[in-house]
N, C-alpha and C. Protein backbone atom coordinates (compact mmCIF):
# COMPACT_ATOMS: atom_id res chain seq x y z
N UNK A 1 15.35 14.33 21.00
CA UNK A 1 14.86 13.79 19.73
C UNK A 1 15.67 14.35 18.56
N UNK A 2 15.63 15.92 18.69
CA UNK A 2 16.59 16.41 17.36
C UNK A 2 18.10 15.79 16.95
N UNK A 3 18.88 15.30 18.61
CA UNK A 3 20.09 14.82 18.25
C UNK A 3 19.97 13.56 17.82
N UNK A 4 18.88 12.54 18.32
CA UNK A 4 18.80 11.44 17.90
C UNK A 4 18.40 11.58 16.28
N UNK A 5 17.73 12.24 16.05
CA UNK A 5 17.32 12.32 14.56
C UNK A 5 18.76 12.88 13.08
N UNK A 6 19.42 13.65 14.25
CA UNK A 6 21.07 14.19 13.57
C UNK A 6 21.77 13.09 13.38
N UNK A 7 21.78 12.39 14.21
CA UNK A 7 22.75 10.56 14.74
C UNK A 7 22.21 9.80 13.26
N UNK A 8 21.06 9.80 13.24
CA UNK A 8 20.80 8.91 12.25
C UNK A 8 20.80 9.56 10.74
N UNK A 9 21.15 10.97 10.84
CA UNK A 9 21.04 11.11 9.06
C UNK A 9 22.16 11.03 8.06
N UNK A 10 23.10 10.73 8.51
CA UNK A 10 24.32 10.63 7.81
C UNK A 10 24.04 8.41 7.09
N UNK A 11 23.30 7.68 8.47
CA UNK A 11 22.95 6.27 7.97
C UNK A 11 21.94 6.59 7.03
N UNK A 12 20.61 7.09 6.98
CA UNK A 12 19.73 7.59 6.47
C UNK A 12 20.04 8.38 4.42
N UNK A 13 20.75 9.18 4.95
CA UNK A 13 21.21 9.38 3.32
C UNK A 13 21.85 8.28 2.24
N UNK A 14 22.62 7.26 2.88
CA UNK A 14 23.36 6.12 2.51
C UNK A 14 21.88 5.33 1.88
N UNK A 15 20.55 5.34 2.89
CA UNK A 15 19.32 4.45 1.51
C UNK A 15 18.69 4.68 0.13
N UNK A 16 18.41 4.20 -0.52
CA UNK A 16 17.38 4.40 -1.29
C UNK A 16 15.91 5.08 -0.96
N UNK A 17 15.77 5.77 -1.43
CA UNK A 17 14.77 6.70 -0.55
C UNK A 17 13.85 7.49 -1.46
N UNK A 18 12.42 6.96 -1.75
CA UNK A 18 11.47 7.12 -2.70
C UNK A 18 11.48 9.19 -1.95
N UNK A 19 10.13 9.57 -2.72
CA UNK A 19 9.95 10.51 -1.76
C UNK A 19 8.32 10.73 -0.90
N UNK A 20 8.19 11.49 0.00
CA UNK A 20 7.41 11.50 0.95
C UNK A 20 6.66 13.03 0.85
N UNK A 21 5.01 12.94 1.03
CA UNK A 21 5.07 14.39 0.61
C UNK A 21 3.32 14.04 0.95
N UNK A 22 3.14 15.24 1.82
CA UNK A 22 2.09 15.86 2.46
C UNK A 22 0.97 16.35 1.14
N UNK A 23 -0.40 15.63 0.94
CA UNK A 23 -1.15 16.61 0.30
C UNK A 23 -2.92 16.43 1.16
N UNK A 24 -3.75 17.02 0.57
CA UNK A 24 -5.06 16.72 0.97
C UNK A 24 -5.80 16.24 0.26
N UNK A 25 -6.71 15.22 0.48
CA UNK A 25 -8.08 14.67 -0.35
C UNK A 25 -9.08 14.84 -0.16
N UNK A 26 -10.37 15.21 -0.60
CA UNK A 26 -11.71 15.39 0.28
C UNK A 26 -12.46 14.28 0.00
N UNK A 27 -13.89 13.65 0.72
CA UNK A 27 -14.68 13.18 1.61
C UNK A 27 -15.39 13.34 0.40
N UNK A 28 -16.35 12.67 0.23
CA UNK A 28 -17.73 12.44 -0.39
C UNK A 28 -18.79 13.79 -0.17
N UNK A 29 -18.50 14.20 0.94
CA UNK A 29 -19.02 16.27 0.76
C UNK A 29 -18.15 17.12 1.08
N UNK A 30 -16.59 16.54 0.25
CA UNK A 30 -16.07 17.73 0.22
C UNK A 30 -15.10 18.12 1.28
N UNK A 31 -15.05 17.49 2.48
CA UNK A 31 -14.15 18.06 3.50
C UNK A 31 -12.58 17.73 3.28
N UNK A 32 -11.93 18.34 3.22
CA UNK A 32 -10.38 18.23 3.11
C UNK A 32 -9.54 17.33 4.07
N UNK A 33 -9.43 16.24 4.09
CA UNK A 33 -8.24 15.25 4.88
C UNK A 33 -6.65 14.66 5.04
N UNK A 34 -6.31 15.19 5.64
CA UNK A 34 -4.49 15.44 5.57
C UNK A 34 -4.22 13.90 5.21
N UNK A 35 -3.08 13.95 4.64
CA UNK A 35 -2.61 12.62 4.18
C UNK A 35 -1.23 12.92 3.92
N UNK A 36 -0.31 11.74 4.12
CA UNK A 36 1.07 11.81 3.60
C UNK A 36 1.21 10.33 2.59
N UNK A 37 2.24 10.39 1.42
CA UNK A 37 2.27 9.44 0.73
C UNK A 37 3.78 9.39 1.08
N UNK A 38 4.23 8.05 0.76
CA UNK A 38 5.77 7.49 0.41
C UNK A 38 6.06 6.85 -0.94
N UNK A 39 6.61 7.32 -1.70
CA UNK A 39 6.56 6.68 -3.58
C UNK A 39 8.18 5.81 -3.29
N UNK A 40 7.99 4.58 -3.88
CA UNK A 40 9.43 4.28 -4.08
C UNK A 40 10.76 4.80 -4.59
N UNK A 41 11.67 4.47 -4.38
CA UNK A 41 12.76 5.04 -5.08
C UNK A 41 12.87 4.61 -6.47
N UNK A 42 13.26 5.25 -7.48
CA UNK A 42 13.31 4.96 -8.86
C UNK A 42 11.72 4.66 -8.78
N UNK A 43 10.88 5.88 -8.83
CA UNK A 43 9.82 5.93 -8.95
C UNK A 43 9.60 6.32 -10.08
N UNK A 44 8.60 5.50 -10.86
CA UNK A 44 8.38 5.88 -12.53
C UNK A 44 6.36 6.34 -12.89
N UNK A 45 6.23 7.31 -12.92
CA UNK A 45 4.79 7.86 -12.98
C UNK A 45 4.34 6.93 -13.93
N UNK A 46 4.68 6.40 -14.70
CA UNK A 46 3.96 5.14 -15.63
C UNK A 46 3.30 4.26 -15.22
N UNK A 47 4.20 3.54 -14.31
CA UNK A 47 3.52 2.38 -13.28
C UNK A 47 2.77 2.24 -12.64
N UNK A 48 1.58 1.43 -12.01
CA UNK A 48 0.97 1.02 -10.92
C UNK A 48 1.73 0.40 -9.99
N UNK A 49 1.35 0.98 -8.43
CA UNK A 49 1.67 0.66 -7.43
C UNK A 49 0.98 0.27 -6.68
N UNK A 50 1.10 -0.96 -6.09
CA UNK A 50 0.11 -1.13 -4.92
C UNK A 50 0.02 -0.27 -3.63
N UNK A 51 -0.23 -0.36 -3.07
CA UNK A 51 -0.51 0.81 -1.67
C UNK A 51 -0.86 0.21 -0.50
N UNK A 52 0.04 0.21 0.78
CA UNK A 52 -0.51 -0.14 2.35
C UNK A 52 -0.91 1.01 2.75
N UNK A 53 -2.08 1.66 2.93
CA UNK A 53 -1.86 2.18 4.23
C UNK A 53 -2.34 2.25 5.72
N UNK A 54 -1.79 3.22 6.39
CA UNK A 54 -1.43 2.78 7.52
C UNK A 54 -3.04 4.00 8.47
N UNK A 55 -3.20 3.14 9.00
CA UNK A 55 -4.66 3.59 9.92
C UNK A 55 -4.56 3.71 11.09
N UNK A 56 -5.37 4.67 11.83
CA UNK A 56 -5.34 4.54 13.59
C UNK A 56 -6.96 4.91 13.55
N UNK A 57 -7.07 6.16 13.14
CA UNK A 57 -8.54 6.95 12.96
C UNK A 57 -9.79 6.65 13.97
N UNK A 58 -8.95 6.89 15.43
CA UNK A 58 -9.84 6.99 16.38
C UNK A 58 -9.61 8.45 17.57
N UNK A 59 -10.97 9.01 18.24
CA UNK A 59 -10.38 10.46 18.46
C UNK A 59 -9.16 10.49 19.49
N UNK A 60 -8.28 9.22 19.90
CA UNK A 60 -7.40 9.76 20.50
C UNK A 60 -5.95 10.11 19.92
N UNK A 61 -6.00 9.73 18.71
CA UNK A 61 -4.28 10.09 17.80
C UNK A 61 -4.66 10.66 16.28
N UNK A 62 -3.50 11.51 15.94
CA UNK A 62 -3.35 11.57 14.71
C UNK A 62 -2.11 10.41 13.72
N UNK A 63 -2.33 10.38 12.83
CA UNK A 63 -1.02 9.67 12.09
C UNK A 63 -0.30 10.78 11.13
N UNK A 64 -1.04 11.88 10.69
CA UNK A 64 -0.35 12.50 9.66
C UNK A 64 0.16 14.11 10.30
N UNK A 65 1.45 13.62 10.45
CA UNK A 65 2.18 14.62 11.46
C UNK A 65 3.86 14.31 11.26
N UNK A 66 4.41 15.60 10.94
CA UNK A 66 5.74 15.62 10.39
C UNK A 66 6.20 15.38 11.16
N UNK A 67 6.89 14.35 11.70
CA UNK A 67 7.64 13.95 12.77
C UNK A 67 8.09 12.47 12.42
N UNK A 68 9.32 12.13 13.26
CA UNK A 68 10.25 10.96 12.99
C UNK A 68 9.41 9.83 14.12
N UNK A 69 9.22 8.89 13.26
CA UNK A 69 8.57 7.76 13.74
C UNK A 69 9.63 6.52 13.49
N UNK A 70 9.22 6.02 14.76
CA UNK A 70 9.77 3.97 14.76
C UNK A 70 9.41 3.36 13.74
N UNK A 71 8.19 3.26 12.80
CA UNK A 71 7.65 2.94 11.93
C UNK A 71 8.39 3.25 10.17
N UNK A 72 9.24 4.49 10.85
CA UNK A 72 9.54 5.31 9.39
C UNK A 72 10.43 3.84 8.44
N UNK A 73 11.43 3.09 9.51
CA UNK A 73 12.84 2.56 7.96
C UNK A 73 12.01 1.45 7.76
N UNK A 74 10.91 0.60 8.68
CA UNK A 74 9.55 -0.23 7.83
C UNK A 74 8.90 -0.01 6.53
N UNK A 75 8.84 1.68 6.75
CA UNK A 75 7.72 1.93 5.65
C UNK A 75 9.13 2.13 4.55
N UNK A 76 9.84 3.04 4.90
CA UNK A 76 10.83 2.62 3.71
C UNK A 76 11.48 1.32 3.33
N UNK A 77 11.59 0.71 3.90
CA UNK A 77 11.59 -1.05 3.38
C UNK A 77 10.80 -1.48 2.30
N UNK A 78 9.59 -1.03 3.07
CA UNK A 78 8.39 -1.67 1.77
C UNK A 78 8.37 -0.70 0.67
N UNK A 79 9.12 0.96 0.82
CA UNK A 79 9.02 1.03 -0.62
C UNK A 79 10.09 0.71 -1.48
N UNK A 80 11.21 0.26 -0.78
CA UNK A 80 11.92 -0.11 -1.45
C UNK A 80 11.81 -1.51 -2.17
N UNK A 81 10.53 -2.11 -1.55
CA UNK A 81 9.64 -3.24 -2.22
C UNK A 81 8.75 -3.46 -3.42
N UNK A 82 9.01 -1.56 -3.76
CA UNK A 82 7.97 -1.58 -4.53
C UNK A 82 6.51 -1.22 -4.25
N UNK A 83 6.56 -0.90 -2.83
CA UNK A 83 5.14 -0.47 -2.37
C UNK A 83 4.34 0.80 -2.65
N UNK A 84 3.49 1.77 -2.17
CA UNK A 84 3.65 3.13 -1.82
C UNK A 84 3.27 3.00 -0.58
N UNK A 85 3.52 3.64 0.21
CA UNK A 85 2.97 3.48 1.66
C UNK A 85 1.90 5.11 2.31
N UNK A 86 0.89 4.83 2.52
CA UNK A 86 0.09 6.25 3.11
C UNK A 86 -0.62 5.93 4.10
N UNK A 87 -1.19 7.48 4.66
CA UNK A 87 -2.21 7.31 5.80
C UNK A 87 -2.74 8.74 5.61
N UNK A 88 -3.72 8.52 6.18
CA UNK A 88 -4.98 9.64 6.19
C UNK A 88 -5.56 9.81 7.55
N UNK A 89 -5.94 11.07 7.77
CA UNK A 89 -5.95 11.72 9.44
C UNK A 89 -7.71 11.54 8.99
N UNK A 90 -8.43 11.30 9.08
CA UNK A 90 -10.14 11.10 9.49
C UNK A 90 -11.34 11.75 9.96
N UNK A 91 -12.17 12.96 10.22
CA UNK A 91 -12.99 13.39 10.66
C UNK A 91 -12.49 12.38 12.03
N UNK A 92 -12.50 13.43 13.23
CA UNK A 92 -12.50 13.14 14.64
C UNK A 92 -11.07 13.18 15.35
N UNK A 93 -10.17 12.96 14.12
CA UNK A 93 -8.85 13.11 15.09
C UNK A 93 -8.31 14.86 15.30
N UNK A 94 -7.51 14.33 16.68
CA UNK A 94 -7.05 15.63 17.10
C UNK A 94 -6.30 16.56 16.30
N UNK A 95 -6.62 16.80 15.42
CA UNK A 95 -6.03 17.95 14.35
C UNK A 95 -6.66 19.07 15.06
N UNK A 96 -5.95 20.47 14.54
CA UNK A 96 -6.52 21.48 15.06
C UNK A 96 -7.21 22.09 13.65
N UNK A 97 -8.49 21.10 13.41
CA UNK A 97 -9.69 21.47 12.53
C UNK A 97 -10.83 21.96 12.89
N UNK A 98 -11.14 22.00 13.98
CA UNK A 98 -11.73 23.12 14.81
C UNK A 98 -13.09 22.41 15.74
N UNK A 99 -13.90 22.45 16.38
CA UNK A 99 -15.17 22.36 17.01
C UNK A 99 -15.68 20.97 16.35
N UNK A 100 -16.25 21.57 15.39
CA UNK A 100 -17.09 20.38 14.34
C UNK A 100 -16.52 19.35 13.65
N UNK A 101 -15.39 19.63 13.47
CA UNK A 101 -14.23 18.02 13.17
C UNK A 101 -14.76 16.85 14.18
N UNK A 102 -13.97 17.82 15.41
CA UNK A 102 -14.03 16.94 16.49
C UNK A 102 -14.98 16.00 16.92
N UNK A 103 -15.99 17.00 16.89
CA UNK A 103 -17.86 16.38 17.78
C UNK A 103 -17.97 15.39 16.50
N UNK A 104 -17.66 15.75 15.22
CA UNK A 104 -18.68 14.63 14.02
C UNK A 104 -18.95 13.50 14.92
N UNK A 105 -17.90 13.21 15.44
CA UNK A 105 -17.75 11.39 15.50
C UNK A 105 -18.54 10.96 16.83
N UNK A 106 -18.91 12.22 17.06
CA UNK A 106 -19.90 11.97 18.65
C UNK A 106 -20.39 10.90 18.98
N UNK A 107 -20.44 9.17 19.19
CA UNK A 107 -22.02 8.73 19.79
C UNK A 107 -21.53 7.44 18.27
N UNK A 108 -20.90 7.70 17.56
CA UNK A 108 -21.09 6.53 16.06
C UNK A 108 -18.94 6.59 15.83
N UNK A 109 -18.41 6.24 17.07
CA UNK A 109 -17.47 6.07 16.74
C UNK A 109 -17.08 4.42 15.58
N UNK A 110 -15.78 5.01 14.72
CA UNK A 110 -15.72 4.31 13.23
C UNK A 110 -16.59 3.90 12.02
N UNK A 111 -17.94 4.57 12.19
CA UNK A 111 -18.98 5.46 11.33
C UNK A 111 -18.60 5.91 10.29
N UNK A 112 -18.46 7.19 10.51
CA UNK A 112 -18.15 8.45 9.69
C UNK A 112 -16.48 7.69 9.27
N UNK A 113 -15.53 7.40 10.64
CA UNK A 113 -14.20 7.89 9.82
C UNK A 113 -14.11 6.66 9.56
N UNK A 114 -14.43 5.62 9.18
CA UNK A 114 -14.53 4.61 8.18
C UNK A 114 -14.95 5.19 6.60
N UNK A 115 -15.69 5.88 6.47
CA UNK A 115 -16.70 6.14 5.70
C UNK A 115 -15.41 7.57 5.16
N UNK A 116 -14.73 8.49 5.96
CA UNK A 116 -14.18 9.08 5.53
C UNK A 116 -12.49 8.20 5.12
N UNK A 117 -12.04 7.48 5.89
CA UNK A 117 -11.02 6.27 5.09
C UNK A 117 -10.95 5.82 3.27
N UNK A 118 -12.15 5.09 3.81
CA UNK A 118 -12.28 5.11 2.10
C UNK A 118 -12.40 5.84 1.09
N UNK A 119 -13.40 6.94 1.28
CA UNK A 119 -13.23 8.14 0.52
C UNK A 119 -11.92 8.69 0.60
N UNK A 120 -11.11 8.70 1.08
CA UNK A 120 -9.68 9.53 0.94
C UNK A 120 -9.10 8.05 0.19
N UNK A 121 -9.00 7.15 0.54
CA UNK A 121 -8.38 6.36 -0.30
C UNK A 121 -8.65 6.43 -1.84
N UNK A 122 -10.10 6.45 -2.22
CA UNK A 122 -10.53 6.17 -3.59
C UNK A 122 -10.42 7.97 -3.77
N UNK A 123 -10.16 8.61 -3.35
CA UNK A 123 -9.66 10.10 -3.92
C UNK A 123 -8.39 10.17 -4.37
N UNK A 124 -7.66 9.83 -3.14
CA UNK A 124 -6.30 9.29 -3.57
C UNK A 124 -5.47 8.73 -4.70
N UNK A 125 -6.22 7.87 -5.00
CA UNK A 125 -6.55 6.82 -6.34
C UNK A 125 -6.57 7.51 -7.73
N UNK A 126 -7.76 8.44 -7.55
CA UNK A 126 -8.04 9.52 -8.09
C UNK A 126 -6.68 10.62 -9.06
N UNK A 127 -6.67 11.26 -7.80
CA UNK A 127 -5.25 12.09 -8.00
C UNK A 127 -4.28 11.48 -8.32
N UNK A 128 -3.66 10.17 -7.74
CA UNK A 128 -2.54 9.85 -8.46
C UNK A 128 -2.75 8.73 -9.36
N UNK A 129 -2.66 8.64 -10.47
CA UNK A 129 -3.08 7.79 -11.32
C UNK A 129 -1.72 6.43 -11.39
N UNK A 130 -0.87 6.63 -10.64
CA UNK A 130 0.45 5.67 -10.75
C UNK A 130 -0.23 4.73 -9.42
N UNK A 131 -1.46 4.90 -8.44
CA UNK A 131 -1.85 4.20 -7.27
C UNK A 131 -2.85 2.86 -8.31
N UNK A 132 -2.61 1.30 -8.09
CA UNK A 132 -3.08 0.19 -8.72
C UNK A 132 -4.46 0.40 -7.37
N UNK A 133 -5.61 0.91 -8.18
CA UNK A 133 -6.59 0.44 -7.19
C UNK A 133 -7.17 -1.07 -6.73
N UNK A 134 -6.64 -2.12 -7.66
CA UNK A 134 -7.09 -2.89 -7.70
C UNK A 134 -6.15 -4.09 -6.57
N UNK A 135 -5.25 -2.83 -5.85
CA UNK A 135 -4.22 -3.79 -4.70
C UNK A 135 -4.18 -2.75 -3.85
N UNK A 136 -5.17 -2.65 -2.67
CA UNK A 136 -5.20 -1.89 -1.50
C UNK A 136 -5.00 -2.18 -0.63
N UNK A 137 -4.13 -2.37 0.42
CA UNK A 137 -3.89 -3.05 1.82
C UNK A 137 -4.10 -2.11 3.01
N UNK A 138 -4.40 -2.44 3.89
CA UNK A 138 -4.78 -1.84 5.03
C UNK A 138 -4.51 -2.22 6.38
N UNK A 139 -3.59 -1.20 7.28
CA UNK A 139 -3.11 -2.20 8.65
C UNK A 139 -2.89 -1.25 9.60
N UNK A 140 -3.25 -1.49 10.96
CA UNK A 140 -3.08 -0.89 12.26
C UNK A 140 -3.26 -1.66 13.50
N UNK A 141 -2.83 -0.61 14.29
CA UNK A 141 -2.67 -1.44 15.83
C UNK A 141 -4.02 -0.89 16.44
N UNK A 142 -4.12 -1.62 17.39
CA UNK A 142 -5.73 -0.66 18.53
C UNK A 142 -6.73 -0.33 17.73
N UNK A 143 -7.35 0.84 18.18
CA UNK A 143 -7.82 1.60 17.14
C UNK A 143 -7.96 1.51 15.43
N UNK A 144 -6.40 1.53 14.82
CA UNK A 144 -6.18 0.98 14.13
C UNK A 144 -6.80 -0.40 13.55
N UNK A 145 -6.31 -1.13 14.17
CA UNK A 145 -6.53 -2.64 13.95
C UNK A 145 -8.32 -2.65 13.93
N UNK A 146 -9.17 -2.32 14.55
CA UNK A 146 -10.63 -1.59 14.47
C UNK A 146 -10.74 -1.47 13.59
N UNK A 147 -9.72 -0.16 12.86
CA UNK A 147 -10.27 0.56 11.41
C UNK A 147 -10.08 -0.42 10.41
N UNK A 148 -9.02 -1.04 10.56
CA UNK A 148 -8.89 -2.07 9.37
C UNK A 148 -9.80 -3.06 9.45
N UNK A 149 -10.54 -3.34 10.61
CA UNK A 149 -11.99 -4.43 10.53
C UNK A 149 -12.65 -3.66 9.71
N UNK A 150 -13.05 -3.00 10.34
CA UNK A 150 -14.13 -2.05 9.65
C UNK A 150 -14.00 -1.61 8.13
N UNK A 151 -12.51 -1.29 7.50
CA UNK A 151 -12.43 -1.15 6.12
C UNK A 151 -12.42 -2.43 5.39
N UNK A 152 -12.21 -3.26 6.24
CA UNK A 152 -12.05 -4.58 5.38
C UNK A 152 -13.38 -5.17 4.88
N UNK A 153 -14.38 -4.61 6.04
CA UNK A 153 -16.05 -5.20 6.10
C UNK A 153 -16.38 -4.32 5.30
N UNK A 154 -16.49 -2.95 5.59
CA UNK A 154 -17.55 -2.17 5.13
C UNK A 154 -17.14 -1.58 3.64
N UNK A 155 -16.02 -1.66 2.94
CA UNK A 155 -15.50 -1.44 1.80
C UNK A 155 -14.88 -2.22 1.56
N UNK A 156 -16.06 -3.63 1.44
CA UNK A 156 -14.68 -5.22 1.03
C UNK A 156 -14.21 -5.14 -0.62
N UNK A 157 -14.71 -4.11 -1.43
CA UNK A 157 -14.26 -3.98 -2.79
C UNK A 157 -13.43 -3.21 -3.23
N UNK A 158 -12.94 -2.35 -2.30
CA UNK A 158 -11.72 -1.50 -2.42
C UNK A 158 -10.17 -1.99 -1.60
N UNK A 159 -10.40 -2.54 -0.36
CA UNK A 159 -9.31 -2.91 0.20
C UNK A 159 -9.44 -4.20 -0.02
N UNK A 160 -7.98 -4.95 0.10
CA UNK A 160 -8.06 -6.48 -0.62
C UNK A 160 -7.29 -6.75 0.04
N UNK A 161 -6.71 -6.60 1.25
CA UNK A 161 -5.83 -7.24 2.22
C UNK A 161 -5.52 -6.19 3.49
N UNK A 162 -5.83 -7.01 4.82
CA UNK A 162 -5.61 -6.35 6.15
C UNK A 162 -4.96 -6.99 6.95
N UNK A 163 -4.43 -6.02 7.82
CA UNK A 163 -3.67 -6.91 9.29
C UNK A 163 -4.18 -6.05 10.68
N UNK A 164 -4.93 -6.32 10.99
CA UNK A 164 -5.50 -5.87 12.00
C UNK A 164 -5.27 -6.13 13.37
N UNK A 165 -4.34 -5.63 14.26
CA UNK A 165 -3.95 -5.47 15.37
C UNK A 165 -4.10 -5.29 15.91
N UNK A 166 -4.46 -6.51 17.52
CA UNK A 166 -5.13 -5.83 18.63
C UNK A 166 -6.56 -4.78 18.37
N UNK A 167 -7.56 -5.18 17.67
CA UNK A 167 -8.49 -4.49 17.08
C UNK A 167 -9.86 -4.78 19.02
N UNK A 168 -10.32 -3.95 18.78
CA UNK A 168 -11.53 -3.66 19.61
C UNK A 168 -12.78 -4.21 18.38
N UNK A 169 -13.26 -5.86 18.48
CA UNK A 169 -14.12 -5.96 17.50
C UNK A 169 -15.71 -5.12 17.78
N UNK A 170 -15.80 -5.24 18.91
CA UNK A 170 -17.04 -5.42 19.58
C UNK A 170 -16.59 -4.05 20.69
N UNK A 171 -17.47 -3.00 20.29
CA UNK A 171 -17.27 -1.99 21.19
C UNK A 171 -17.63 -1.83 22.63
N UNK A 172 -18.72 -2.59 22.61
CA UNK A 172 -18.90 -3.46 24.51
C UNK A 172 -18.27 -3.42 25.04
N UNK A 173 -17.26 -4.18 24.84
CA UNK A 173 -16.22 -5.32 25.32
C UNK A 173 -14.72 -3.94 25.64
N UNK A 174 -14.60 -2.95 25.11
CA UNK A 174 -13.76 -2.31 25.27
C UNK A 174 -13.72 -1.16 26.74
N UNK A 175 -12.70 -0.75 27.37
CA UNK A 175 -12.63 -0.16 28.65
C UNK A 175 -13.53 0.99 28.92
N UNK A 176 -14.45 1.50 29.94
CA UNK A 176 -15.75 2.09 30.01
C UNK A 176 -14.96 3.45 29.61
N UNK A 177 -13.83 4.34 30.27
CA UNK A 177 -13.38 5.20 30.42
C UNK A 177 -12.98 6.02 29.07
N UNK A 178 -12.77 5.07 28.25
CA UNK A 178 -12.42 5.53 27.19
C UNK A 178 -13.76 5.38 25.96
N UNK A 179 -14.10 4.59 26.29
CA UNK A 179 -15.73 3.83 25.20
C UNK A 179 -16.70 5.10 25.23
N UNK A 180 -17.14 5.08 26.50
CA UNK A 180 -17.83 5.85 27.00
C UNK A 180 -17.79 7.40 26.94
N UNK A 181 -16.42 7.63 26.88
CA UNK A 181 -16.11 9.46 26.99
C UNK A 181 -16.59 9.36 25.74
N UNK A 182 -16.22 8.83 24.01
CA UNK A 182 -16.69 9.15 23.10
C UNK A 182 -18.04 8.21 22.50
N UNK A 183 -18.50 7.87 22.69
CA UNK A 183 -19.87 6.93 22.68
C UNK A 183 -21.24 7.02 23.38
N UNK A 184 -21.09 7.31 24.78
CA UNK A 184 -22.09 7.43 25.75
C UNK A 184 -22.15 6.13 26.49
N UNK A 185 -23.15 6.47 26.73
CA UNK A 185 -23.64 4.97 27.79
C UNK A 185 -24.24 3.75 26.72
N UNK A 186 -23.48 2.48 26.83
CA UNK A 186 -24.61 1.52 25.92
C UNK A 186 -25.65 1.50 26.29
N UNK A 187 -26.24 1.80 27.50
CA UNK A 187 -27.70 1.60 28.04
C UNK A 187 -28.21 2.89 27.03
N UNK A 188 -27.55 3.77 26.20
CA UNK A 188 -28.83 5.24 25.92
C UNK A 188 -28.15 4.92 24.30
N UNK A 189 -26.83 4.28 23.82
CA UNK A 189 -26.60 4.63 22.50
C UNK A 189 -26.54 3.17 21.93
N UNK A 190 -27.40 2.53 22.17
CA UNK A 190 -26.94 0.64 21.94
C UNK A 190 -27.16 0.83 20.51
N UNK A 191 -27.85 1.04 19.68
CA UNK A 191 -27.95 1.32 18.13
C UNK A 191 -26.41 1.45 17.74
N UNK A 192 -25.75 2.74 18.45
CA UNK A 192 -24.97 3.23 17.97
C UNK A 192 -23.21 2.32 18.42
N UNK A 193 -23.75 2.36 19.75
CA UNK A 193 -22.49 0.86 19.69
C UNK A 193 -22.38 -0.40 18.39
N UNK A 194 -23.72 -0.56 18.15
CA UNK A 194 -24.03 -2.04 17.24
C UNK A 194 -23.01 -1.62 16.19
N UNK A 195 -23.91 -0.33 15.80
CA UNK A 195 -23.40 0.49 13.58
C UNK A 195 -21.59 0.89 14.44
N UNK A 196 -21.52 1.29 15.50
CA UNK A 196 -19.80 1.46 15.12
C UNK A 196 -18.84 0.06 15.35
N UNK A 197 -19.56 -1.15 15.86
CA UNK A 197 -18.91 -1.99 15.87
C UNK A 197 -18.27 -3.17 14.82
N UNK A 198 -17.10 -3.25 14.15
CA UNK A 198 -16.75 -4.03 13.10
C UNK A 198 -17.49 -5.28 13.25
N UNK A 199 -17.78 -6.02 14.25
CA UNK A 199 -18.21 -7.65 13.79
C UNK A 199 -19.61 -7.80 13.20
N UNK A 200 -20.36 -6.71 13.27
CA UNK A 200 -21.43 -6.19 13.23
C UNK A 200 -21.75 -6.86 11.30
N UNK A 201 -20.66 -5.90 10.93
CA UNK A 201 -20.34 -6.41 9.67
C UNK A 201 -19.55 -7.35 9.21
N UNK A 202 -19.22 -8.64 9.36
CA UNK A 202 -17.85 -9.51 9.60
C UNK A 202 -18.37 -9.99 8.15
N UNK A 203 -19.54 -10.07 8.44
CA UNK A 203 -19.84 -11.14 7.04
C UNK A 203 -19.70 -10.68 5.57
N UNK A 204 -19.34 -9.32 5.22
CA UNK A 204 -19.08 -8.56 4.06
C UNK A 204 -17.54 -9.01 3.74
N UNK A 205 -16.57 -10.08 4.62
CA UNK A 205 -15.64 -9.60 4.56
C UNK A 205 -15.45 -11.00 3.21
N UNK A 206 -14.47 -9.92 1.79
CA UNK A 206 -13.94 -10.65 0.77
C UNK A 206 -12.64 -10.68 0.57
N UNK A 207 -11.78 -9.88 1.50
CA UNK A 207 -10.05 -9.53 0.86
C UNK A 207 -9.57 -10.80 1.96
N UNK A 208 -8.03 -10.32 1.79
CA UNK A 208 -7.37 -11.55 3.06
C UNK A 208 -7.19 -10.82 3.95
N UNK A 209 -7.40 -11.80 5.02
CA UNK A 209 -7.47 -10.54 6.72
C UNK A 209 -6.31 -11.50 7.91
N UNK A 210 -5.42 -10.57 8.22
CA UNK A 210 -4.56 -10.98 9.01
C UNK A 210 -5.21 -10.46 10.42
């Protein structure tokens, strides 16, 4: 990986290249959530920017992790579009945040880290005053594609456009092995399948949804 990442920095310096930079936001009580932003190049603190970002926020991945991704000369594309591009790590992902991170999401998976999504977004918002709240986009694969149902439904007044990929609408319907390790049995948590399932809420939905 390191030589492949050497190979490419000599093409890499040759772009336009906003900058990229690790901070934290907290949660509606307070809990601290890793996040990385991407600002365009000829970035001017005056301006509003619209904002994609980018979601997984289920307990098997993180997104906010210093490392060279397939995804990376995309996201620099779009800021060279004029975008900002971010993502936010969620109550439940594998960060090493300790015991009680982890369990929150016990039994009400995309619950809470729906609920913690948006709050880091509208914190986000917050802190940087150059972020246009009024143009929020939201997109992922799997998991992902899930979270963006779910942000699109359950906070249809903050996000205003999704692309949701390969999304798990209906948590039923998804593979026992994996449903089940973090959910339980639908026969003992059916409440809790219903509230973590996006279609549940379909009908809240007001932005455009890919």
């Amino acid at each position: 990986v390191e030589h492949m990442h050497h190979g490419r920095a000599p093409h890499l310096a040759q772009l336009e290249r906003g900058q990229a930079k690790f901070m934290r936001v907290p949660t509606r009580d307070g809990v601290p959530l890793d996040a990385w932003v991407m600002t365009p190049p000829g970035f001017d603190a005056r301006r509003k920017y619209p904002v994609l970002f980018y979601v997984y926020g289920e307990p098997a991945g993180q997104t906010v992790l210093d490392q060279w991704t397939d995804d990376y000369l995309w996201r620099l594309m779009l800021t060279q579009h004029g975008y900002i591009v971010a993502s936010i790590d969620n109550r439940g992902a594998p960060a090493p945040r300790g015991r009680a991170w982890r369990r929150s999401i016990y039994g009400a998976i995309g619950v809470l880290a729906s609920q913690d999504q948006a709050d880091g977004a509208r914190a986000l918002a917050k802190q940087l005053p150059y972020i246009d709240s009024t143009r929020i986009g939201v997109w992922g694969w799997s998991g992902g594609g899930s979270m963006t149902l779910n942000l699109m439904f359950r906070s249809p007044e903050l996000y205003k456009m999704g692309m949701a990929v390969a999304p798990m609408p209906d948590e039923r319907l998804y593979d026992t092995i994996y449903e089940e390790r973090y959910m339980g049995l639908p026969s003992e948590n059916a409440e809790g399948y219903r509230r973590g399932s996006p279609i549940t809420y379909a009908a809240n939905l007001r932005g455009d949804l890919l």
